[in-house]
PDB file of N, CA and C in Angstrom:
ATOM      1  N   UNK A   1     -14.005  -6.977 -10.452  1.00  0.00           N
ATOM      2  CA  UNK A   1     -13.257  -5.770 -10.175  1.00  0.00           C
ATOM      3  C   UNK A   1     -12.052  -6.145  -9.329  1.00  0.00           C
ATOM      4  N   UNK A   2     -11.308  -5.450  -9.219  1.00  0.00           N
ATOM      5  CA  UNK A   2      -9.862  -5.217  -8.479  1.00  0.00           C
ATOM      6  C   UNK A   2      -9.387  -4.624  -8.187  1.00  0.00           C
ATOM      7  N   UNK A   3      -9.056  -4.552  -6.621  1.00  0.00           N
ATOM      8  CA  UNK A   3      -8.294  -3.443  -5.749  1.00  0.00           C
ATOM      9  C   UNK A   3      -6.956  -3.459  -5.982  1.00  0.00           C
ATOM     10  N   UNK A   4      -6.118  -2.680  -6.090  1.00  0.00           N
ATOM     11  CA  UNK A   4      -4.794  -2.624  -5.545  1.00  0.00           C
ATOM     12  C   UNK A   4      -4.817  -1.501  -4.620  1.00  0.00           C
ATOM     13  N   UNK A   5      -4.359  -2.272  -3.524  1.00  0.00           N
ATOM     14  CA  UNK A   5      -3.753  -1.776  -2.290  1.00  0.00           C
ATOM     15  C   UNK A   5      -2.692  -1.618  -1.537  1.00  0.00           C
ATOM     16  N   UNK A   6      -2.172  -0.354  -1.132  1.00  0.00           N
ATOM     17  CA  UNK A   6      -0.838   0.022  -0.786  1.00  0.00           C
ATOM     18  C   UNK A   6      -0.878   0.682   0.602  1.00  0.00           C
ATOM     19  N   UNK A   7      -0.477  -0.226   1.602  1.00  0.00           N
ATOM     20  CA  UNK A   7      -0.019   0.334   3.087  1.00  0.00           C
ATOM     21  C   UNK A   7       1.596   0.114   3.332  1.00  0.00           C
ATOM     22  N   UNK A   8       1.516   1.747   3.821  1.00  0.00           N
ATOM     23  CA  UNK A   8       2.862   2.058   3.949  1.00  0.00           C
ATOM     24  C   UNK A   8       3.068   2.743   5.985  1.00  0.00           C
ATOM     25  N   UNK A   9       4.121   2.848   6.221  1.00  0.00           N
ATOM     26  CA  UNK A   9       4.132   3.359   7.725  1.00  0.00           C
ATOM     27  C   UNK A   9       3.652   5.055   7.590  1.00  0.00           C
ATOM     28  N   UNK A  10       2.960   4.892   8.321  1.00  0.00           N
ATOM     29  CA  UNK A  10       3.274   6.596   8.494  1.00  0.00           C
ATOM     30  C   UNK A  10       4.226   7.808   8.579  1.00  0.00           C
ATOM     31  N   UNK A  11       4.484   8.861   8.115  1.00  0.00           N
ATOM     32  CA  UNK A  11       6.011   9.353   8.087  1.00  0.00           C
ATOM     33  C   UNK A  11       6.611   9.377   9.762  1.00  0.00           C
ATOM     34  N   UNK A  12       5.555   9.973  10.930  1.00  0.00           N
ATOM     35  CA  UNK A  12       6.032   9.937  12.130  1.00  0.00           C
ATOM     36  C   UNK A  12       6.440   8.712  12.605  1.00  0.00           C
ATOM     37  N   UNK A  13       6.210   7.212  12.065  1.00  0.00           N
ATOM     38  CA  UNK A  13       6.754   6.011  12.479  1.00  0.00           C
ATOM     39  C   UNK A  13       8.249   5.566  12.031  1.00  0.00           C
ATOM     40  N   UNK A  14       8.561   5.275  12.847  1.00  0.00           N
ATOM     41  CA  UNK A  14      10.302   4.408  12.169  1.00  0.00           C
ATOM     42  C   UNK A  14      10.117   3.709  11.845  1.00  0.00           C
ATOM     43  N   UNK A  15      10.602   3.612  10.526  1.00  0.00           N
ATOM     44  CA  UNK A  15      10.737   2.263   9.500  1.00  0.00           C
ATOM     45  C   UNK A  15      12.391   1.843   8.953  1.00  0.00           C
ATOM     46  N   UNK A  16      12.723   1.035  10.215  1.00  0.00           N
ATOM     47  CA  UNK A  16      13.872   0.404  10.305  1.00  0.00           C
ATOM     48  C   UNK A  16      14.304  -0.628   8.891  1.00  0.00           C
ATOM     49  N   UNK A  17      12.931  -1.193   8.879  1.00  0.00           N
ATOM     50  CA  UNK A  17      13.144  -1.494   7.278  1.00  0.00           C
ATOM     51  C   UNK A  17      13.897  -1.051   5.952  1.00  0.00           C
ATOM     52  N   UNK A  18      12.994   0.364   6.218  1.00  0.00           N
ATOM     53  CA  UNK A  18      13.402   1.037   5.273  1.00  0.00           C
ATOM     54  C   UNK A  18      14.489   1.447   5.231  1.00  0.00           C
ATOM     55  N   UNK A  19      14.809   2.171   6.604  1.00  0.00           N
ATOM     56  CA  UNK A  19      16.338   2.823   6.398  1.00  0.00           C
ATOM     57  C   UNK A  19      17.319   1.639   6.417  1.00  0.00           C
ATOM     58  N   UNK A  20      17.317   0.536   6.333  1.00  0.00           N
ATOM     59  CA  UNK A  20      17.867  -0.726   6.206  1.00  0.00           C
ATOM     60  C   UNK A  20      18.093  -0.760   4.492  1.00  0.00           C
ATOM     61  N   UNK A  21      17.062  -0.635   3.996  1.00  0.00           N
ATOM     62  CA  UNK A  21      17.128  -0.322   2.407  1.00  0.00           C
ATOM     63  C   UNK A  21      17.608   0.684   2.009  1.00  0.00           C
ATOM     64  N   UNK A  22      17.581   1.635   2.341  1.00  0.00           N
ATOM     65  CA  UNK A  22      18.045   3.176   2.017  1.00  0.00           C
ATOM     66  C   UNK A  22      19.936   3.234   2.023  1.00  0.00           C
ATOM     67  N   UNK A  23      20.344   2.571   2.861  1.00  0.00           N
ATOM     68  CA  UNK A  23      22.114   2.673   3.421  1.00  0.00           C
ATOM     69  C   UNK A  23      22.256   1.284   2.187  1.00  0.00           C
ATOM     70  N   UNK A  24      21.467   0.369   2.163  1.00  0.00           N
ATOM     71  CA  UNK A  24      21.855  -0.816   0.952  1.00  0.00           C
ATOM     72  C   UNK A  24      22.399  -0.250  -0.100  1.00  0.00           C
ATOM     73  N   UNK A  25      20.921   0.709  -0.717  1.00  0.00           N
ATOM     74  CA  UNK A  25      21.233   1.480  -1.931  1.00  0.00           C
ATOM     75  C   UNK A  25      22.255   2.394  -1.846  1.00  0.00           C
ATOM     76  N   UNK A  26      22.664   3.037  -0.705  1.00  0.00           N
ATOM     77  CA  UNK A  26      23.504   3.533  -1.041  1.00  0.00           C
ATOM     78  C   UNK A  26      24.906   3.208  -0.837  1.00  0.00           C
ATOM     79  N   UNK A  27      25.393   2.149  -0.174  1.00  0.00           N
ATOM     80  CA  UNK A  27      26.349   1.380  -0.286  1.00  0.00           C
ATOM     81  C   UNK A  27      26.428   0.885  -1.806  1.00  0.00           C
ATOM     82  N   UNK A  28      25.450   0.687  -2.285  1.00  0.00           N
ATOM     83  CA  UNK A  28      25.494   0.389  -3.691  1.00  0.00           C
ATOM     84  C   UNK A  28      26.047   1.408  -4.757  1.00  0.00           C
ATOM     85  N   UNK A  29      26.228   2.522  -4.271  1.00  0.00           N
ATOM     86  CA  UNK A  29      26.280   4.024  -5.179  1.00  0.00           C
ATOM     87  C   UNK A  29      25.268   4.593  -5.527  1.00  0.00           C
ATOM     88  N   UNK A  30      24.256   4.147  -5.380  1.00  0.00           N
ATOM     89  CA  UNK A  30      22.850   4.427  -5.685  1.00  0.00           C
ATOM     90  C   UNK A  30      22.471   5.797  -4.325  1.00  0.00           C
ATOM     91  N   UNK A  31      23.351   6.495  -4.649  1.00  0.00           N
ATOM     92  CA  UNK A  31      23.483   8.312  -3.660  1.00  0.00           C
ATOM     93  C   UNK A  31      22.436   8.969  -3.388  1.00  0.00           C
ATOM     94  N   UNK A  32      21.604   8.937  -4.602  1.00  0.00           N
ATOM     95  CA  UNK A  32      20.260   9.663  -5.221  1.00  0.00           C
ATOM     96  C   UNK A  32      19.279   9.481  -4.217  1.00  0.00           C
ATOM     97  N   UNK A  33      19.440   8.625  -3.800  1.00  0.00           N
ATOM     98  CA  UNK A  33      18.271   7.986  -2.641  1.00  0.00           C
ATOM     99  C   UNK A  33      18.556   8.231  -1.262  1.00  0.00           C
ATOM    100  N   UNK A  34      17.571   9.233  -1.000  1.00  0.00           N
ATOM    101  CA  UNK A  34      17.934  10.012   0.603  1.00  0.00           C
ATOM    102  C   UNK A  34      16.429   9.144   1.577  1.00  0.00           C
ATOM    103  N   UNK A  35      15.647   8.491   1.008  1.00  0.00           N
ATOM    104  CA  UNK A  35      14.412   7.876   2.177  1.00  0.00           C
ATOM    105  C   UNK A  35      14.085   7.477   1.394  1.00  0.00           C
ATOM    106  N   UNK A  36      13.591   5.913   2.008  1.00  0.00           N
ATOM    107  CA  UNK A  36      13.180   4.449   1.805  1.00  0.00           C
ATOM    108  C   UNK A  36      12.052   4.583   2.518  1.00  0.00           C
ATOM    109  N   UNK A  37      10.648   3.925   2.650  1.00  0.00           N
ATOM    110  CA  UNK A  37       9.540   3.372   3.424  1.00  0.00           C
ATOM    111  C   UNK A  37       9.185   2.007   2.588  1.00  0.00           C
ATOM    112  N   UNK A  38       9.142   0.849   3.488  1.00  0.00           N
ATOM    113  CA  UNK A  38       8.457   0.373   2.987  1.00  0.00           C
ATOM    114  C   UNK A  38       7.433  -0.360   3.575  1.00  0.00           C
ATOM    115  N   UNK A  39       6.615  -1.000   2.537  1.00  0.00           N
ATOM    116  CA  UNK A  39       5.288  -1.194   3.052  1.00  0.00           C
ATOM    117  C   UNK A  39       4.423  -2.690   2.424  1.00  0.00           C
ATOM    118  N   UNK A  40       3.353  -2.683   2.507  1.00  0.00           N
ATOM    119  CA  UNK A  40       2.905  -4.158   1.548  1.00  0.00           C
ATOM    120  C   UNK A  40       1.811  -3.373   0.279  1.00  0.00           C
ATOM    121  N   UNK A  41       1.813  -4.677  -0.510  1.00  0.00           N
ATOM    122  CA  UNK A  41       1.242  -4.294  -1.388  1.00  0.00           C
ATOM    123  C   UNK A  41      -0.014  -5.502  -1.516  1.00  0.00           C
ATOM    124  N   UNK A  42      -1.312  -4.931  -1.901  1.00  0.00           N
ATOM    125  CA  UNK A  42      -2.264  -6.525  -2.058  1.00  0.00           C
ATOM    126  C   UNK A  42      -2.474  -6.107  -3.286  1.00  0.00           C
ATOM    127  N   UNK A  43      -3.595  -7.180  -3.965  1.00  0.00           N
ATOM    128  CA  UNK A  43      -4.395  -7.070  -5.036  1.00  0.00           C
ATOM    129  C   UNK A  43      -5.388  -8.219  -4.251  1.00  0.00           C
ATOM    130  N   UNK A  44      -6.794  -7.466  -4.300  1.00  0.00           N
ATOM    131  CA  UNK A  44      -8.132  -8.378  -4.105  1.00  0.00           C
ATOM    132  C   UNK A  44      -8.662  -8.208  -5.515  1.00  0.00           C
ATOM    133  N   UNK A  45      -9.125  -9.658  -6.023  1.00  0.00           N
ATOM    134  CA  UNK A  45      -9.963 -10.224  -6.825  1.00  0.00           C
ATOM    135  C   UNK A  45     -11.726  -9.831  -6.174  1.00  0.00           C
ATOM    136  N   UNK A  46     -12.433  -8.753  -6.530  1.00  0.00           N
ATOM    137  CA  UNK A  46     -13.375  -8.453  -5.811  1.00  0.00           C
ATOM    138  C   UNK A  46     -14.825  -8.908  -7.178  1.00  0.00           C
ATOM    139  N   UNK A  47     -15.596  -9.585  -6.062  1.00  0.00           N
ATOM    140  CA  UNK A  47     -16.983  -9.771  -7.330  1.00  0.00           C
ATOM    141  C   UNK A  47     -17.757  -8.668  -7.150  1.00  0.00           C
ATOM    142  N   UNK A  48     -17.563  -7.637  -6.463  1.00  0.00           N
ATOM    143  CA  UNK A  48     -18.280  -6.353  -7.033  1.00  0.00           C
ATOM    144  C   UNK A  48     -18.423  -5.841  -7.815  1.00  0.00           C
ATOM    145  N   UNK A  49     -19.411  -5.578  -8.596  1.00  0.00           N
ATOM    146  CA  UNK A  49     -19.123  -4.968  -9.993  1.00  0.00           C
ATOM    147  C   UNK A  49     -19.623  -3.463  -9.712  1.00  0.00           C
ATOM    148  N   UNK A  50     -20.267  -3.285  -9.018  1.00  0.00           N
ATOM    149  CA  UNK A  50     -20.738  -1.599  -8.338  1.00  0.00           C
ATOM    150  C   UNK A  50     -19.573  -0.843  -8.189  1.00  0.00           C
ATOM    151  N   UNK A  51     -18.826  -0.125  -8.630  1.00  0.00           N
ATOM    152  CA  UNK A  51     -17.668   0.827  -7.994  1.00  0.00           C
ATOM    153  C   UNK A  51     -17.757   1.519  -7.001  1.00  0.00           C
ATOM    154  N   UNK A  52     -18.994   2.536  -6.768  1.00  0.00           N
ATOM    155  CA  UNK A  52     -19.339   2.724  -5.242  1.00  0.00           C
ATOM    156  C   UNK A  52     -18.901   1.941  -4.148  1.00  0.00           C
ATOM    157  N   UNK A  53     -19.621   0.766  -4.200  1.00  0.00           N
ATOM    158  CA  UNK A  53     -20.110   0.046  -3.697  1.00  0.00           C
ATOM    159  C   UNK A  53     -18.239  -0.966  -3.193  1.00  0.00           C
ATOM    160  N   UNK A  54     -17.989  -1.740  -4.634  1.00  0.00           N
ATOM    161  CA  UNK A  54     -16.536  -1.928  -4.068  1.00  0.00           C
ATOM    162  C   UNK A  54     -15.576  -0.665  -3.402  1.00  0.00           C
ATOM    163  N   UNK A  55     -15.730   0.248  -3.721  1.00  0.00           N
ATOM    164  CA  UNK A  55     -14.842   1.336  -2.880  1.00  0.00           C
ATOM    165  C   UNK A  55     -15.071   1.385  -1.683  1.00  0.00           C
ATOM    166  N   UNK A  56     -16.581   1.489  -0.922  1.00  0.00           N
ATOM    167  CA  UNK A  56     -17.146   1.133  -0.019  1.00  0.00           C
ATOM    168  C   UNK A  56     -16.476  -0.068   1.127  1.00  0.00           C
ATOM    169  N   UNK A  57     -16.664  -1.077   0.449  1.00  0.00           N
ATOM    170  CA  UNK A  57     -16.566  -2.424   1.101  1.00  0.00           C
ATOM    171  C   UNK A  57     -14.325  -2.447   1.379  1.00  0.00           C
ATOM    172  N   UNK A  58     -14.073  -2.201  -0.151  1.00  0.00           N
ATOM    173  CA  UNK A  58     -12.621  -1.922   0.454  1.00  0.00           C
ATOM    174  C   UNK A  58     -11.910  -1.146   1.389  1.00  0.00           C
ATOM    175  N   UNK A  59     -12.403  -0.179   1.293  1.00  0.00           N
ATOM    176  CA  UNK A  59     -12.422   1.283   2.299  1.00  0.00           C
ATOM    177  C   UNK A  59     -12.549   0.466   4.086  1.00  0.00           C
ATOM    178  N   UNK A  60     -13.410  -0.287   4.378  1.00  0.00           N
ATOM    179  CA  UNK A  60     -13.723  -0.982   5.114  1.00  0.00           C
ATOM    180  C   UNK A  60     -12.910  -2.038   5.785  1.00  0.00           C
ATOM    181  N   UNK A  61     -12.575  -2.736   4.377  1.00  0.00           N
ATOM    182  CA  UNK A  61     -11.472  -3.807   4.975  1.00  0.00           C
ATOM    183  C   UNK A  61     -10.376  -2.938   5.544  1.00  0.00           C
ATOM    184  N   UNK A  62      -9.448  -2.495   4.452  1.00  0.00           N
ATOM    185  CA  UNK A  62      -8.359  -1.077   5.146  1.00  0.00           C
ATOM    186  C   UNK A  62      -8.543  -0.789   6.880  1.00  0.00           C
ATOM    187  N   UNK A  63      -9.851  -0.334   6.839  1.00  0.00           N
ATOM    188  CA  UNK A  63      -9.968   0.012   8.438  1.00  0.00           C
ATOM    189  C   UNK A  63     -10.090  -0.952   9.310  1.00  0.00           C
ATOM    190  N   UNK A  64     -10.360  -2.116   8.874  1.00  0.00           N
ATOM    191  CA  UNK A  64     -10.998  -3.279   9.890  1.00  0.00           C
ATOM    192  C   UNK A  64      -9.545  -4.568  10.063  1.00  0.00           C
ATOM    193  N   UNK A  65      -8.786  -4.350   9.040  1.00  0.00           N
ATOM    194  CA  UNK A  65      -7.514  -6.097   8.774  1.00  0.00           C
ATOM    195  C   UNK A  65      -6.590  -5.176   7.994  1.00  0.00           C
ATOM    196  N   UNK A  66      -6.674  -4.634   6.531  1.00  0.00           N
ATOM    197  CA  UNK A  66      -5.569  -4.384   5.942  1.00  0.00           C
ATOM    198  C   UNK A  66      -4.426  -3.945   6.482  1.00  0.00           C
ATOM    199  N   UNK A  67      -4.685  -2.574   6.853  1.00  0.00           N
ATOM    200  CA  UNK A  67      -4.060  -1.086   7.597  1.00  0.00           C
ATOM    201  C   UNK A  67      -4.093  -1.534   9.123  1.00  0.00           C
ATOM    202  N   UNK A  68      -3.161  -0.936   9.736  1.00  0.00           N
ATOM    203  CA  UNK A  68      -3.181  -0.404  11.533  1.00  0.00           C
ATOM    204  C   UNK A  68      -3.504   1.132  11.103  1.00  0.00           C
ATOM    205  N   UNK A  69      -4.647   1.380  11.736  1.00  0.00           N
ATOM    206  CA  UNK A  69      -5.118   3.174  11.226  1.00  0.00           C
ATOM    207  C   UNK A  69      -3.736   3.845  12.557  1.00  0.00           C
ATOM    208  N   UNK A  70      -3.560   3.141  13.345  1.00  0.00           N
ATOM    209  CA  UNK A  70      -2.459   3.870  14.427  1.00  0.00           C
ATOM    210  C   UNK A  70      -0.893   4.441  13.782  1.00  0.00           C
ATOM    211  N   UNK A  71      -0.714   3.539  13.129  1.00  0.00           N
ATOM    212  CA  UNK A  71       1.014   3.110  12.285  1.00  0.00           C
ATOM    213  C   UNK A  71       0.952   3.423  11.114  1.00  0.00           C
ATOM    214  N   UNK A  72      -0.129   2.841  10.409  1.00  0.00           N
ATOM    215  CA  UNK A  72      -0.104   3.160   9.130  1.00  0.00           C
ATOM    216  C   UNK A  72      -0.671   3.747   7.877  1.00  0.00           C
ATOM    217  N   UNK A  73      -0.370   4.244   7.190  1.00  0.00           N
ATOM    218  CA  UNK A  73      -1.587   4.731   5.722  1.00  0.00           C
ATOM    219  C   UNK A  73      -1.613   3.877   4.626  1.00  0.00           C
ATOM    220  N   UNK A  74      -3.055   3.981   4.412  1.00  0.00           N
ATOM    221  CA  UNK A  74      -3.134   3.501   2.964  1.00  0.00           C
ATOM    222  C   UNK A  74      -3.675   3.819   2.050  1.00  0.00           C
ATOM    223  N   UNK A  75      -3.713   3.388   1.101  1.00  0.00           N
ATOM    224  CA  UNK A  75      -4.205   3.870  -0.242  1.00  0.00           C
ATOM    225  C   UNK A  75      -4.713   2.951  -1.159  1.00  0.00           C
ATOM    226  N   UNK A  76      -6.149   3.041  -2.097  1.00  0.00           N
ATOM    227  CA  UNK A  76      -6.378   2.153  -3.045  1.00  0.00           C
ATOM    228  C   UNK A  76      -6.577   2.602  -4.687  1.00  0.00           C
ATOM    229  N   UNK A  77      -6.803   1.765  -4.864  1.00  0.00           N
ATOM    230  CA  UNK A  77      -7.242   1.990  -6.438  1.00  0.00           C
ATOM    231  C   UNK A  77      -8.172   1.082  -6.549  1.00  0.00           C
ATOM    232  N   UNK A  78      -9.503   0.910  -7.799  1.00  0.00           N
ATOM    233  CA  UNK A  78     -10.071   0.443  -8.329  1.00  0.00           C
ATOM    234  C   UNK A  78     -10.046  -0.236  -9.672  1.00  0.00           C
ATOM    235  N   UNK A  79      -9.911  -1.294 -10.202  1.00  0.00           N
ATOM    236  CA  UNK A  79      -9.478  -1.787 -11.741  1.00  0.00           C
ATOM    237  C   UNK A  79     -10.889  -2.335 -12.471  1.00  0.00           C
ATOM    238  N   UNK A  80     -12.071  -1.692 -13.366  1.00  0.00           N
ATOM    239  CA  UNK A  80     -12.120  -2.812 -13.902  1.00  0.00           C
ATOM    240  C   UNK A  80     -11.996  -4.277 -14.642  1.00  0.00           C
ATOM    241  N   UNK A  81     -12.455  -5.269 -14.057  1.00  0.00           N
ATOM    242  CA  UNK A  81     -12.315  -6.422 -14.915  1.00  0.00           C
ATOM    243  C   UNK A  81     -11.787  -6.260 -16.011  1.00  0.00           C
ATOM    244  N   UNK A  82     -10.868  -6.534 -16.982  1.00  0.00           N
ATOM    245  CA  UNK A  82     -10.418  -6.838 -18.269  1.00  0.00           C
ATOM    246  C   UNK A  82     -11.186  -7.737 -19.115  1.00  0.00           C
ATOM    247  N   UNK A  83     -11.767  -6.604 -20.241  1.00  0.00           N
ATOM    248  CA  UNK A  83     -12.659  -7.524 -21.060  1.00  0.00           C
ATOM    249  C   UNK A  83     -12.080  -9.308 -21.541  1.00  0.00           C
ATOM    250  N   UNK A  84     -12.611 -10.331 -21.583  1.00  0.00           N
ATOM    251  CA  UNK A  84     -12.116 -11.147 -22.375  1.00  0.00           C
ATOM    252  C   UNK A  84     -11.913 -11.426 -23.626  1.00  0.00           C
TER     253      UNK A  84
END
């Protein structure tokens, strides 16, 4: 199975980053774009095959290494394996 995981800042945090990206794009002409956040992205290779169970254990990491629960949010998804 396989997580993809997405932590981003929280909206009340400054993300200098972002608005660093946001004035890029729009120096670029790229106008359309009024807010930037950005954030990381993982993918874990997980040998869980339980979906519970990996949701569980990921849910976990997030709170324990992935995420700062103070700064930031996140979000996952679940993939099964791709048949061979």
């Amino acid at each position: 199975m396989r997580a993809l995981v997405v932590v981003t800042p929280k909206l009340v945090v400054n993300d200098p980053q972002g608005n660093t990206v946001q004035q890029g794009l729009n120096f670029l002409g790229f106008t359309e774009v009024s807010r930037v956040r950005v954030g990381k992205y993982l993918e874990l290779e997980l040998s869980e095959a339980d979906r519970t169970r990996a949701s569980s254990r990921v849910e976990q990491m997030c709170q324990q290494l992935l995420a700062n629960h103070v700064i930031e949010d996140y979000r996952f998804e679940l993939e099964a394996d791709p048949a061979p």
